[in-house]
PDB file of N, CA and C in Angstrom:
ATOM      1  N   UNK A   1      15.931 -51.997  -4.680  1.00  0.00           N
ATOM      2  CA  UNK A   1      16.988 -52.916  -4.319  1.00  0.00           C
ATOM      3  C   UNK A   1      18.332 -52.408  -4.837  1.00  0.00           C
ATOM      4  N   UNK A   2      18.234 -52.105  -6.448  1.00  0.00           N
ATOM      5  CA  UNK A   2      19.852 -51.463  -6.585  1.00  0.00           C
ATOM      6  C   UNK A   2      19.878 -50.323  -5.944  1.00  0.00           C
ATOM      7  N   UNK A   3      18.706 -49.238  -4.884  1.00  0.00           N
ATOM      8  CA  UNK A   3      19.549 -48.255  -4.433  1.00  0.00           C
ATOM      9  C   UNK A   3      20.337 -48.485  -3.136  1.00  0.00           C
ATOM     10  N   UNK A   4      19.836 -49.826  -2.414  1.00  0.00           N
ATOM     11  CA  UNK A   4      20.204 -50.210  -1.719  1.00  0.00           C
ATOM     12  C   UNK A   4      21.387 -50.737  -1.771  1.00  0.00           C
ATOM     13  N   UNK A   5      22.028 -51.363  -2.618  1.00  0.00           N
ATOM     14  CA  UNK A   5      23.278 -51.816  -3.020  1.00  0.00           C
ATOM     15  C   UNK A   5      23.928 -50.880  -3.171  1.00  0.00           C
ATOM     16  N   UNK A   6      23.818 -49.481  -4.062  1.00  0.00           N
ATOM     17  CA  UNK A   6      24.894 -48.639  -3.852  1.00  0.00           C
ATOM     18  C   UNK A   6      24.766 -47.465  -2.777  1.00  0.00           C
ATOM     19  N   UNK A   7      24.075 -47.596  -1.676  1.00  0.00           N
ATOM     20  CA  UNK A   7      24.136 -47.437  -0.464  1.00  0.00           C
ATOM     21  C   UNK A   7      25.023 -47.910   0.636  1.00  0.00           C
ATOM     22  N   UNK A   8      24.996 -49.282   0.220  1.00  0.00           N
ATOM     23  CA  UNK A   8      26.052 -50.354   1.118  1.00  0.00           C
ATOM     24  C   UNK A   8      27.469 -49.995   0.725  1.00  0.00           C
ATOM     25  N   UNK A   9      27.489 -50.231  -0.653  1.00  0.00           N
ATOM     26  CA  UNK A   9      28.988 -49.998  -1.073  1.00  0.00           C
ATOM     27  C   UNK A   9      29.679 -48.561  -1.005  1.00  0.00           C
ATOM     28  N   UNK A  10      28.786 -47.066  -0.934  1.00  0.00           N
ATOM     29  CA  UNK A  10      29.167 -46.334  -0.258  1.00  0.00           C
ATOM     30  C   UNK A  10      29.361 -46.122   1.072  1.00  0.00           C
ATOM     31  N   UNK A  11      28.658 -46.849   1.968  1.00  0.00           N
ATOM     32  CA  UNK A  11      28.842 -46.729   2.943  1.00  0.00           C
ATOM     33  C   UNK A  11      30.221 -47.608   3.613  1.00  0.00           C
ATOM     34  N   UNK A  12      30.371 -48.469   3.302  1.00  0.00           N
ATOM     35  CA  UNK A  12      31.617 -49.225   3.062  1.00  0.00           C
ATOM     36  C   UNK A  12      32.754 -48.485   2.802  1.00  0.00           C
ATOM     37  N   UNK A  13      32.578 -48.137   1.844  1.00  0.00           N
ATOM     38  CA  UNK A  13      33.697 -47.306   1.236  1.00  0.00           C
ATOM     39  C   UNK A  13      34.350 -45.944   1.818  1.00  0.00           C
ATOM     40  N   UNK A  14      33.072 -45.344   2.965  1.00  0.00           N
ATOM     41  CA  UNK A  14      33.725 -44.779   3.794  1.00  0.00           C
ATOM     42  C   UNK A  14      34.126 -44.995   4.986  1.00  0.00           C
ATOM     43  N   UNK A  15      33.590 -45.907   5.184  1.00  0.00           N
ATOM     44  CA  UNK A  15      33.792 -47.023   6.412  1.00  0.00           C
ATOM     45  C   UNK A  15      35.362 -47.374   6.939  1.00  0.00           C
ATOM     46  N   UNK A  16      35.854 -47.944   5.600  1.00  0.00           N
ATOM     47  CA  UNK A  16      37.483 -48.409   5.458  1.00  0.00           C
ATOM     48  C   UNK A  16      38.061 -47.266   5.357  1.00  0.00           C
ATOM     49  N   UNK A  17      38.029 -46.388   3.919  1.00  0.00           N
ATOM     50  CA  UNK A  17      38.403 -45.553   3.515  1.00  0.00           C
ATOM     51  C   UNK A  17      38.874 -44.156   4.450  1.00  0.00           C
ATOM     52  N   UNK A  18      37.951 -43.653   5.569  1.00  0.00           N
ATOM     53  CA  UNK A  18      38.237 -42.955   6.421  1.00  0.00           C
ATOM     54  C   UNK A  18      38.862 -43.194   7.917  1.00  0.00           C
ATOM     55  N   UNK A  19      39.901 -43.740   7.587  1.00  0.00           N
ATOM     56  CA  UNK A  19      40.493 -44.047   9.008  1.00  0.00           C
ATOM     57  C   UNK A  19      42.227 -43.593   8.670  1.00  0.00           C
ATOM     58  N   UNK A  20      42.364 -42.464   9.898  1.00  0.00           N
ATOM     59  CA  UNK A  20      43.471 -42.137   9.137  1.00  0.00           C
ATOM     60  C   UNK A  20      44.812 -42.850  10.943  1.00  0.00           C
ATOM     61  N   UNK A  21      45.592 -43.219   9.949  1.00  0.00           N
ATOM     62  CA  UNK A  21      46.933 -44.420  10.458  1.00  0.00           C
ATOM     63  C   UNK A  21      48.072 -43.637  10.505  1.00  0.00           C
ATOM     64  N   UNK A  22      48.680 -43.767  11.490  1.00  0.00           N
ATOM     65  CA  UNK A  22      50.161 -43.613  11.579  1.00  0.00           C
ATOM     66  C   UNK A  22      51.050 -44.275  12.398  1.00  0.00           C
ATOM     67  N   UNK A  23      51.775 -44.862  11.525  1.00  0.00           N
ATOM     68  CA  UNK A  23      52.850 -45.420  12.199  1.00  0.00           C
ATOM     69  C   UNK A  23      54.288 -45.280  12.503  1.00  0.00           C
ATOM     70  N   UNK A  24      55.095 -45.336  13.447  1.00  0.00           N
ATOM     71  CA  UNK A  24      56.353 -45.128  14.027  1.00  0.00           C
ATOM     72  C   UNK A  24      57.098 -46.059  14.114  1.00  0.00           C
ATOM     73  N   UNK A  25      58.169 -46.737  14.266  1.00  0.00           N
ATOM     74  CA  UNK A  25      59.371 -47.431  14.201  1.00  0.00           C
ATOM     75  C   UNK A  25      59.099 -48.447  13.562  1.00  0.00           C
ATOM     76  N   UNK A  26      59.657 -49.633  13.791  1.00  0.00           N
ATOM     77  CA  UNK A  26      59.329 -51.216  13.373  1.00  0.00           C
ATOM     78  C   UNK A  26      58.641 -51.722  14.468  1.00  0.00           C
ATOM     79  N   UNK A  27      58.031 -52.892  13.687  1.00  0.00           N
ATOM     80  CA  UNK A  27      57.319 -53.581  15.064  1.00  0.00           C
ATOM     81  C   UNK A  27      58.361 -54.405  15.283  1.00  0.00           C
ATOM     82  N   UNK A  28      58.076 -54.997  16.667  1.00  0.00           N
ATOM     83  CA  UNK A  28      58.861 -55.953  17.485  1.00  0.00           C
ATOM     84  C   UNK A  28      58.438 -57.284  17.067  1.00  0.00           C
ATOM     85  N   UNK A  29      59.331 -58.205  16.888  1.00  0.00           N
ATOM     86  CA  UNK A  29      58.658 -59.958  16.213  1.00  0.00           C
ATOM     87  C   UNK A  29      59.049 -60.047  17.989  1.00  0.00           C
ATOM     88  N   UNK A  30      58.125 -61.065  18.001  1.00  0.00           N
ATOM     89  CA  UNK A  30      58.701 -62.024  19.366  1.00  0.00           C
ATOM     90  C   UNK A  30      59.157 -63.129  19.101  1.00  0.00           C
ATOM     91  N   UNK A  31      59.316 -63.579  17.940  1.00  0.00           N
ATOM     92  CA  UNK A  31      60.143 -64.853  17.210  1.00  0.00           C
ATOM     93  C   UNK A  31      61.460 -64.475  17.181  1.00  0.00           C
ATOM     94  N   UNK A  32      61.769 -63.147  17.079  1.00  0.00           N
ATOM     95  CA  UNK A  32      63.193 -62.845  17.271  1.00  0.00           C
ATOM     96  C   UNK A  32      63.612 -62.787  18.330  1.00  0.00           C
ATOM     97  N   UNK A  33      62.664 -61.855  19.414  1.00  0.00           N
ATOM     98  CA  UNK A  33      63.211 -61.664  20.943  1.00  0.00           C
ATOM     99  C   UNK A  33      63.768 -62.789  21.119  1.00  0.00           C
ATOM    100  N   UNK A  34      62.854 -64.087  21.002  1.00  0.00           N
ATOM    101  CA  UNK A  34      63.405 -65.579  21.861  1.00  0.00           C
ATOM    102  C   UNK A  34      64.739 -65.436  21.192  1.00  0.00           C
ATOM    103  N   UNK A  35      65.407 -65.240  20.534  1.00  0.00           N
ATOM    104  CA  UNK A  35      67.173 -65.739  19.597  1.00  0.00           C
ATOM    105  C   UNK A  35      68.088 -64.986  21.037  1.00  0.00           C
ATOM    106  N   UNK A  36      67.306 -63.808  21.518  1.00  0.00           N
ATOM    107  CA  UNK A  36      68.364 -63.546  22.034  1.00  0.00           C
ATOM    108  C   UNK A  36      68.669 -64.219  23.909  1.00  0.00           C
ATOM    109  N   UNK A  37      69.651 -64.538  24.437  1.00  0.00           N
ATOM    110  CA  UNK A  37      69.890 -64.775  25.527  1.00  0.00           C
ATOM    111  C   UNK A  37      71.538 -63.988  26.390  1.00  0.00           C
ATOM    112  N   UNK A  38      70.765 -63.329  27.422  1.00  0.00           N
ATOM    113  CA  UNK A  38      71.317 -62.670  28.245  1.00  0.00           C
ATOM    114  C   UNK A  38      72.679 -63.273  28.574  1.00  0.00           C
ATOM    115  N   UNK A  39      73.670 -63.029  29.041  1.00  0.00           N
ATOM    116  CA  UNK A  39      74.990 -63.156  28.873  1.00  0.00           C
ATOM    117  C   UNK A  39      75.824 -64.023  27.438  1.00  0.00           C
ATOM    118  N   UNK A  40      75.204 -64.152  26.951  1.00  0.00           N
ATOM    119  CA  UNK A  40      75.698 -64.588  25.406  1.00  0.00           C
ATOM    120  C   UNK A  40      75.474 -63.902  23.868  1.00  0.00           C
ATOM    121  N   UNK A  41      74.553 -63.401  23.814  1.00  0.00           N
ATOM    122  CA  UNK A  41      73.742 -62.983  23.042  1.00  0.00           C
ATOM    123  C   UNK A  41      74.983 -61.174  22.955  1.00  0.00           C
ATOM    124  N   UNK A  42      75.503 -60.864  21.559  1.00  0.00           N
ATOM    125  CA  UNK A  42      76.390 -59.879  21.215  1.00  0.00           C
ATOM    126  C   UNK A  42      75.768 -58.552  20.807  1.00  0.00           C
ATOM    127  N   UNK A  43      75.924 -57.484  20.883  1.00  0.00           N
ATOM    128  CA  UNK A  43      75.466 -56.383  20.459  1.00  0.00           C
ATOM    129  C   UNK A  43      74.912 -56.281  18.734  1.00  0.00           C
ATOM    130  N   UNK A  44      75.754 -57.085  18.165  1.00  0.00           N
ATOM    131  CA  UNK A  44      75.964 -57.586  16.796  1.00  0.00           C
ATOM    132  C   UNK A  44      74.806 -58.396  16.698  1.00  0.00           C
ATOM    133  N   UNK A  45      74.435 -59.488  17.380  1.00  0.00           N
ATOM    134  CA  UNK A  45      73.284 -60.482  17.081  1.00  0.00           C
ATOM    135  C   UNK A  45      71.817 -59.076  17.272  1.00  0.00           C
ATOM    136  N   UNK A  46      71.784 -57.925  18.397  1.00  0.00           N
ATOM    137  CA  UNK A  46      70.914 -57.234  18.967  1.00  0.00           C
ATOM    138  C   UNK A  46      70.297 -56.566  17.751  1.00  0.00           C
ATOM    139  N   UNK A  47      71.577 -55.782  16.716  1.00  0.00           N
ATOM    140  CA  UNK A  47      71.371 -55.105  15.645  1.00  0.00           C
ATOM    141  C   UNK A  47      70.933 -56.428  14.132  1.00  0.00           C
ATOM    142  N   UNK A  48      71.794 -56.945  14.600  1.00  0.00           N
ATOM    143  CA  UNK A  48      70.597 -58.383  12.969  1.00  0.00           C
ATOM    144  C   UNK A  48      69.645 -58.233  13.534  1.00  0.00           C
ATOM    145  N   UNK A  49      69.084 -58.588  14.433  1.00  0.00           N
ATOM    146  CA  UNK A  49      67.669 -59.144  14.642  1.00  0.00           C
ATOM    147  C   UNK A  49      66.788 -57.840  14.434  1.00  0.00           C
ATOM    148  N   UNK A  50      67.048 -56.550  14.859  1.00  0.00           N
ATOM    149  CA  UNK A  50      66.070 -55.512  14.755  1.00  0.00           C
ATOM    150  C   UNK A  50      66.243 -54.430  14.587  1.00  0.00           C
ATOM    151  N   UNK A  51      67.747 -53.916  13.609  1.00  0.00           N
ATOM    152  CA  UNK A  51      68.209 -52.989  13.253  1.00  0.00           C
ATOM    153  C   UNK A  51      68.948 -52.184  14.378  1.00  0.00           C
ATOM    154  N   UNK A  52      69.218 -51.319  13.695  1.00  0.00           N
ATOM    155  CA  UNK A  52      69.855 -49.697  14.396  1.00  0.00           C
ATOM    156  C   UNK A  52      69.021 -49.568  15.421  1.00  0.00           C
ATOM    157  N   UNK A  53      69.491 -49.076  16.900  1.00  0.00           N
ATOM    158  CA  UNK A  53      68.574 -48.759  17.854  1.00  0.00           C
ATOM    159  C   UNK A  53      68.082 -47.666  17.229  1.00  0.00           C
ATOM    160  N   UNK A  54      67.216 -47.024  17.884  1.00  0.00           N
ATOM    161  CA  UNK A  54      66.011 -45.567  17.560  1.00  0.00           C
ATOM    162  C   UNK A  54      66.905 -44.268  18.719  1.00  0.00           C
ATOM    163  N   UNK A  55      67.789 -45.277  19.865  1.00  0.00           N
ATOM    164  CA  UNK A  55      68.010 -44.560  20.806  1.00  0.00           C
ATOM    165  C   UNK A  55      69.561 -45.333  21.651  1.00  0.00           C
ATOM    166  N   UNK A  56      70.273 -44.596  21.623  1.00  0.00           N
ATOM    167  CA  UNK A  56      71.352 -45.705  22.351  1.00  0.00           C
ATOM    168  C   UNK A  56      71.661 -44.766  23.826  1.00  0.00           C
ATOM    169  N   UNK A  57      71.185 -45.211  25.342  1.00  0.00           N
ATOM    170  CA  UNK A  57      71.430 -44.294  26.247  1.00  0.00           C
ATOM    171  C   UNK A  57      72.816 -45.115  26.767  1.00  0.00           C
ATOM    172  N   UNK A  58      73.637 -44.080  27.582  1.00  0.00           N
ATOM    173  CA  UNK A  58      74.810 -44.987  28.426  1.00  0.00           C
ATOM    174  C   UNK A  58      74.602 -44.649  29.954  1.00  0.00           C
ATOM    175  N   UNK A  59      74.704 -45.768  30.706  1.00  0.00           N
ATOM    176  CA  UNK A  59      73.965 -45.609  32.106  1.00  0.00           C
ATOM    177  C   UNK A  59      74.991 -45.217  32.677  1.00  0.00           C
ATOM    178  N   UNK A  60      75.401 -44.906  33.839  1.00  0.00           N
ATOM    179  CA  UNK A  60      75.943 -44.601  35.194  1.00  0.00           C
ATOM    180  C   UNK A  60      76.802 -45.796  35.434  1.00  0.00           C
ATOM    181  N   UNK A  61      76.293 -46.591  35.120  1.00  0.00           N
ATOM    182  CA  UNK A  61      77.151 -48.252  36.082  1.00  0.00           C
ATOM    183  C   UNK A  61      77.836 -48.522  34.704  1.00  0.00           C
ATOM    184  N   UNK A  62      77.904 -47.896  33.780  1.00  0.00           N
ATOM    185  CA  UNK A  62      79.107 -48.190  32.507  1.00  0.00           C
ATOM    186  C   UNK A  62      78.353 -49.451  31.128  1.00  0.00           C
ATOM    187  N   UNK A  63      77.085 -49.375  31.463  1.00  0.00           N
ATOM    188  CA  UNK A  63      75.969 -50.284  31.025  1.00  0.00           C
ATOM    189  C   UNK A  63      75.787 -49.445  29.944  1.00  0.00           C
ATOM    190  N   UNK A  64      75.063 -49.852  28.464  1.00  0.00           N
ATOM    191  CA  UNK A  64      75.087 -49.469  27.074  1.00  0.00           C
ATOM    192  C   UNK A  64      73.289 -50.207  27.345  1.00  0.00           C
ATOM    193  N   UNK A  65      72.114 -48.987  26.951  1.00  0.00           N
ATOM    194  CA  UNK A  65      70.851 -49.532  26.536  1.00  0.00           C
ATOM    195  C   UNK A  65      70.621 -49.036  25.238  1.00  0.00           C
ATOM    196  N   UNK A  66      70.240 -50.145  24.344  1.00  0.00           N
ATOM    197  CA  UNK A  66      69.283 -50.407  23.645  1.00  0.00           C
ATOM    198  C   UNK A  66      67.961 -49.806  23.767  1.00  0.00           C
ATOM    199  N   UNK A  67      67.653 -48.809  22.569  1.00  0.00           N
ATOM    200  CA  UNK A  67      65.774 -48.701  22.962  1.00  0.00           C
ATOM    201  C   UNK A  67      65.567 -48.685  21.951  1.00  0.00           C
ATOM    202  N   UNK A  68      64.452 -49.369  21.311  1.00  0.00           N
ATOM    203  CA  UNK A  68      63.259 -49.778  20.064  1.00  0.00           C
ATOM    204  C   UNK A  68      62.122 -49.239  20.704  1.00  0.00           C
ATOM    205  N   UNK A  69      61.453 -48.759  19.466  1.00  0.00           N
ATOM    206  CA  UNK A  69      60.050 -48.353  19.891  1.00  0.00           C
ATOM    207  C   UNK A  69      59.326 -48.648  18.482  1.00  0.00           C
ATOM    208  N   UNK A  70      58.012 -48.986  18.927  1.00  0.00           N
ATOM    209  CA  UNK A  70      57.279 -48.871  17.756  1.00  0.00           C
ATOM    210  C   UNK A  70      55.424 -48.059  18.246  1.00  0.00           C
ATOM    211  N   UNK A  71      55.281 -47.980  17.299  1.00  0.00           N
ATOM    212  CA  UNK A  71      53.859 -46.873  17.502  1.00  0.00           C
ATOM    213  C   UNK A  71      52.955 -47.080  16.464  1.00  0.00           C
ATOM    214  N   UNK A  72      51.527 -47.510  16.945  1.00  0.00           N
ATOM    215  CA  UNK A  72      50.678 -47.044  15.323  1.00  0.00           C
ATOM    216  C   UNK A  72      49.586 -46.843  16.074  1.00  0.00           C
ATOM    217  N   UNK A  73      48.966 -45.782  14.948  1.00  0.00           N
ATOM    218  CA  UNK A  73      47.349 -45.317  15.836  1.00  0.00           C
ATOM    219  C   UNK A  73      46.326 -45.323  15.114  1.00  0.00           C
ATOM    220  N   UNK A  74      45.239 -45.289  15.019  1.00  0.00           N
ATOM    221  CA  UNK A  74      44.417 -45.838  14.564  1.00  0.00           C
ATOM    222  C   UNK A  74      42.909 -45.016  14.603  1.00  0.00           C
ATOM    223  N   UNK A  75      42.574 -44.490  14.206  1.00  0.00           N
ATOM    224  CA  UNK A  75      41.352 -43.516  14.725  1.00  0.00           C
ATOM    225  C   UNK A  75      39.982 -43.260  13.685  1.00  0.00           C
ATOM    226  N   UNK A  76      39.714 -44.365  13.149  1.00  0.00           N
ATOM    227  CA  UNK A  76      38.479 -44.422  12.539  1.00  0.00           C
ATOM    228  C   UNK A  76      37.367 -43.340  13.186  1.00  0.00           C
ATOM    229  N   UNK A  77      36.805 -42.884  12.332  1.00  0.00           N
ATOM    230  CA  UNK A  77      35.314 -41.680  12.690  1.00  0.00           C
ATOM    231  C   UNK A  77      34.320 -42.384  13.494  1.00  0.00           C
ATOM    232  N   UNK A  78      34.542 -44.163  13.152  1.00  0.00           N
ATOM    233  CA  UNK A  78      32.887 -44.324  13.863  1.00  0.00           C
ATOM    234  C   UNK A  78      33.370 -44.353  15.505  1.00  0.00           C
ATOM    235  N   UNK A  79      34.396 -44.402  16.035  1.00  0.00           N
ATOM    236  CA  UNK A  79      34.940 -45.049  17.768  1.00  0.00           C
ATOM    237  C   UNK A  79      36.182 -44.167  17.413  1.00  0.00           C
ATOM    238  N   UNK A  80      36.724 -44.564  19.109  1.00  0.00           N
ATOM    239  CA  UNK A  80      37.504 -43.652  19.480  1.00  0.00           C
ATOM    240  C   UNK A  80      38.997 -44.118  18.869  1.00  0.00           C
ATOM    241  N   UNK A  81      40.340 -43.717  19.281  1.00  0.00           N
ATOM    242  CA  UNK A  81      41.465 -43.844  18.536  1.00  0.00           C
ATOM    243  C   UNK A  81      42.032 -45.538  19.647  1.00  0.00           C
ATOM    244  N   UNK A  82      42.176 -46.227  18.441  1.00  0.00           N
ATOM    245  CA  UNK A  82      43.164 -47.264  18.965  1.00  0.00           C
ATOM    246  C   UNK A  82      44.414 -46.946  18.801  1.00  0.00           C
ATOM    247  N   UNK A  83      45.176 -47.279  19.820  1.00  0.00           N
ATOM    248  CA  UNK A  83      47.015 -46.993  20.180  1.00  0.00           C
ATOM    249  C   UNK A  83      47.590 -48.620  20.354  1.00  0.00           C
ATOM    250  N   UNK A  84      48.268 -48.897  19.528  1.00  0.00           N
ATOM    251  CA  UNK A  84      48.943 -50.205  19.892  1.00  0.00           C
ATOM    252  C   UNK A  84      50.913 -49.856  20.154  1.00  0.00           C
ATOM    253  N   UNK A  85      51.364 -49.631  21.509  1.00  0.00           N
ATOM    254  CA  UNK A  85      52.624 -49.496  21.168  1.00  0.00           C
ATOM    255  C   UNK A  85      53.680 -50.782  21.783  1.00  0.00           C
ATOM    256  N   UNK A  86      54.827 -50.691  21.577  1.00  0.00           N
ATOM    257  CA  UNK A  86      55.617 -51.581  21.781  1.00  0.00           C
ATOM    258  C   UNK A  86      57.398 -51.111  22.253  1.00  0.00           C
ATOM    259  N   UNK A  87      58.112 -51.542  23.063  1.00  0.00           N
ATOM    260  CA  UNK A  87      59.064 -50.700  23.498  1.00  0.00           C
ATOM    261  C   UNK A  87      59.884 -51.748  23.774  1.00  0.00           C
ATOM    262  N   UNK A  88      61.111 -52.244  23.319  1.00  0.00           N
ATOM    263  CA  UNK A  88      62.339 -53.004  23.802  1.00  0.00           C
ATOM    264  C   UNK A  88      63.698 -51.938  24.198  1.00  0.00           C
ATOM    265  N   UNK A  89      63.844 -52.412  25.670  1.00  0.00           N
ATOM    266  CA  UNK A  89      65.069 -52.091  26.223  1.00  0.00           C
ATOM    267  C   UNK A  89      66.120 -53.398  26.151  1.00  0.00           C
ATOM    268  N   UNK A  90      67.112 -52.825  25.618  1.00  0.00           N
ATOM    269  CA  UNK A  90      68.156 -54.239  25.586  1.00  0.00           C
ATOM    270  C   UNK A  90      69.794 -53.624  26.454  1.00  0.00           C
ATOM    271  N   UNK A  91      70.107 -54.389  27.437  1.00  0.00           N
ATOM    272  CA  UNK A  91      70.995 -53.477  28.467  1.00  0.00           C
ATOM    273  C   UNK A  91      71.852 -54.657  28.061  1.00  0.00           C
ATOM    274  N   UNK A  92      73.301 -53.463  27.276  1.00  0.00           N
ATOM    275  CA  UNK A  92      74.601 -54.309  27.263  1.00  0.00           C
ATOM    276  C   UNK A  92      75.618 -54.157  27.815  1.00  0.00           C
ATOM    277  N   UNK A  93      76.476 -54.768  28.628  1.00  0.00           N
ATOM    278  CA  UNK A  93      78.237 -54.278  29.124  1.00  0.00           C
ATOM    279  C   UNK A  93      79.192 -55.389  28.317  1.00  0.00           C
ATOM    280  N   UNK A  94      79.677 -54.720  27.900  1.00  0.00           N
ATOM    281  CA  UNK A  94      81.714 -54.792  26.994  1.00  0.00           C
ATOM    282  C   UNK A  94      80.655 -55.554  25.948  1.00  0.00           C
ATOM    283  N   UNK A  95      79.615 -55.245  25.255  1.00  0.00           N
ATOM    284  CA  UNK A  95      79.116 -55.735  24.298  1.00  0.00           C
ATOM    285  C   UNK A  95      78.091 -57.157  24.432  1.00  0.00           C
ATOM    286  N   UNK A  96      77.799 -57.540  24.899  1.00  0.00           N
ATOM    287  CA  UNK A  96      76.961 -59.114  25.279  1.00  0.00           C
ATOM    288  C   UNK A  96      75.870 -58.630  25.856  1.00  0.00           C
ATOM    289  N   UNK A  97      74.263 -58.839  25.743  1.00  0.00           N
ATOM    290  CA  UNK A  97      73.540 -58.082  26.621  1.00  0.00           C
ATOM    291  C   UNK A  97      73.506 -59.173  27.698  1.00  0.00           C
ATOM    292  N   UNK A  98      72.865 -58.383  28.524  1.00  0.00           N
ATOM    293  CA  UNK A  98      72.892 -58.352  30.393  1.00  0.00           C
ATOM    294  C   UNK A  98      71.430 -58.545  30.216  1.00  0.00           C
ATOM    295  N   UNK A  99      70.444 -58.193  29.852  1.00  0.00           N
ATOM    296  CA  UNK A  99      69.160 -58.332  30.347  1.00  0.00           C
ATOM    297  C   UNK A  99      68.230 -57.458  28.831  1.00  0.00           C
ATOM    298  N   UNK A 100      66.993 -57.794  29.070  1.00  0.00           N
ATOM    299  CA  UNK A 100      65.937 -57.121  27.864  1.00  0.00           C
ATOM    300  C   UNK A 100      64.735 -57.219  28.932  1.00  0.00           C
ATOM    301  N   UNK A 101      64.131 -56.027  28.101  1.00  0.00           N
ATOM    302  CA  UNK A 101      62.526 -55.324  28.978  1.00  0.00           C
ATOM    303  C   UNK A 101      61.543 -55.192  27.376  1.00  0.00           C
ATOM    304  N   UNK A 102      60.896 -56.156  27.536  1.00  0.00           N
ATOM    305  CA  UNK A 102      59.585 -55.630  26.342  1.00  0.00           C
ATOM    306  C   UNK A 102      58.283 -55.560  27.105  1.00  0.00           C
ATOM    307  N   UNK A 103      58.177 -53.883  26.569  1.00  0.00           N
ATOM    308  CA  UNK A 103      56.780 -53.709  26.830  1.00  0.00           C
ATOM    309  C   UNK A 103      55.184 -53.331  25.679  1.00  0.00           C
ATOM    310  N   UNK A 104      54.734 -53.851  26.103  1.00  0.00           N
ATOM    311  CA  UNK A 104      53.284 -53.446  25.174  1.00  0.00           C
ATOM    312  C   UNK A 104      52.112 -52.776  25.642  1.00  0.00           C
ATOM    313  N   UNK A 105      51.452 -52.033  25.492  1.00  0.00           N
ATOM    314  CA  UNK A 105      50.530 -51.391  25.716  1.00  0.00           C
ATOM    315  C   UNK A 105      49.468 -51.800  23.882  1.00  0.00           C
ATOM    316  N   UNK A 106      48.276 -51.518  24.542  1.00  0.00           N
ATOM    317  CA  UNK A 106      46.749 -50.863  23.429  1.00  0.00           C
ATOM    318  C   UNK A 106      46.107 -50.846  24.554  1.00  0.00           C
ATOM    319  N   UNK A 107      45.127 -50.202  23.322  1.00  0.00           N
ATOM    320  CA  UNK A 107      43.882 -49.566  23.464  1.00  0.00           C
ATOM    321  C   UNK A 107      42.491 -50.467  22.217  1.00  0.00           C
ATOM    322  N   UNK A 108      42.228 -50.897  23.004  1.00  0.00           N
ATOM    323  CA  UNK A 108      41.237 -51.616  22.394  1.00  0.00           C
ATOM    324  C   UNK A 108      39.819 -50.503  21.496  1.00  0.00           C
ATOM    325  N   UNK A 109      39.719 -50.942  20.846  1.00  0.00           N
ATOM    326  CA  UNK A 109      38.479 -49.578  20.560  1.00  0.00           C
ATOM    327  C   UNK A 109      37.339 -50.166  20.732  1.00  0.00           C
ATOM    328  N   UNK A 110      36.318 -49.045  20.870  1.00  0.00           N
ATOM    329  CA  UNK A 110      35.022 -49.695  21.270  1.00  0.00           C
ATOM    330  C   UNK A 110      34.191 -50.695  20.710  1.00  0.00           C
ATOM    331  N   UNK A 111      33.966 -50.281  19.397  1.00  0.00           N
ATOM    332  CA  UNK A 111      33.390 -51.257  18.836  1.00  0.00           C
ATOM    333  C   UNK A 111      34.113 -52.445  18.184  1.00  0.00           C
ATOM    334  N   UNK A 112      33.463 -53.176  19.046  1.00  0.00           N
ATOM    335  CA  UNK A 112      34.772 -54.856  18.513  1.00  0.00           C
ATOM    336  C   UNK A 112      34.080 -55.820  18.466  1.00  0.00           C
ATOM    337  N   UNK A 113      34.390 -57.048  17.245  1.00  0.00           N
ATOM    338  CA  UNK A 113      32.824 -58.187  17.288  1.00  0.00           C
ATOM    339  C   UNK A 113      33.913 -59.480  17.737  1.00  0.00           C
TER     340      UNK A 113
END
């Protein structure tokens, strides 16, 4: 019986222990997204709520985007790699945004209870 117990707890221990993580930007709250609203909402309110963009592009039509990204992966030995990512576009002109795009993607991994 105790070899069985420290069987479990090694096995455990590599269980958790071997899963190697990486993560990329901030995650996105969606408690914040809601604060913001399209023709009111300031470039200034864009940066409180979720920092420094990662990416600032300037469009053609004289439009200023916003891009956030976030990334984490996940790849435990026993199943394959989980990917959870997250991506906000926030499109501003003379400073006020015009519109926001959040997207999400995963990858569910196989074994799941």
């Amino acid at each position: 019986m105790r070899y069985m117990k420290v069987m479990l707890v090694l096995f455990l221990g590599f269980s958790f222990g071997c899963a190697a993580m990486t993560i990329e930007g901030r995650q996105i709250n969606s408690a914040r997204l809601k604060q913001l609203t399209p023709g009111v909402s300031q470039a200034q309110k864009v940066e409180e709520l979720f920092g420094k963009p990662d990416k600032v592009e300037n469009l053609s039509t004289g439009e200023q985007m916003y891009v956030y990204g976030y990334e984490m992966k996940s790849s435990p030995w026993w199943t394959t790699e989980a990917v959870d990512k997250q991506n906000l576009e926030v499109t501003l002109k003379d400073g006020v945004v015009q519109n926001y795009r959040m997207r999400t993607a995963g990858k569910e991994t196989i074994l799941k209870e």
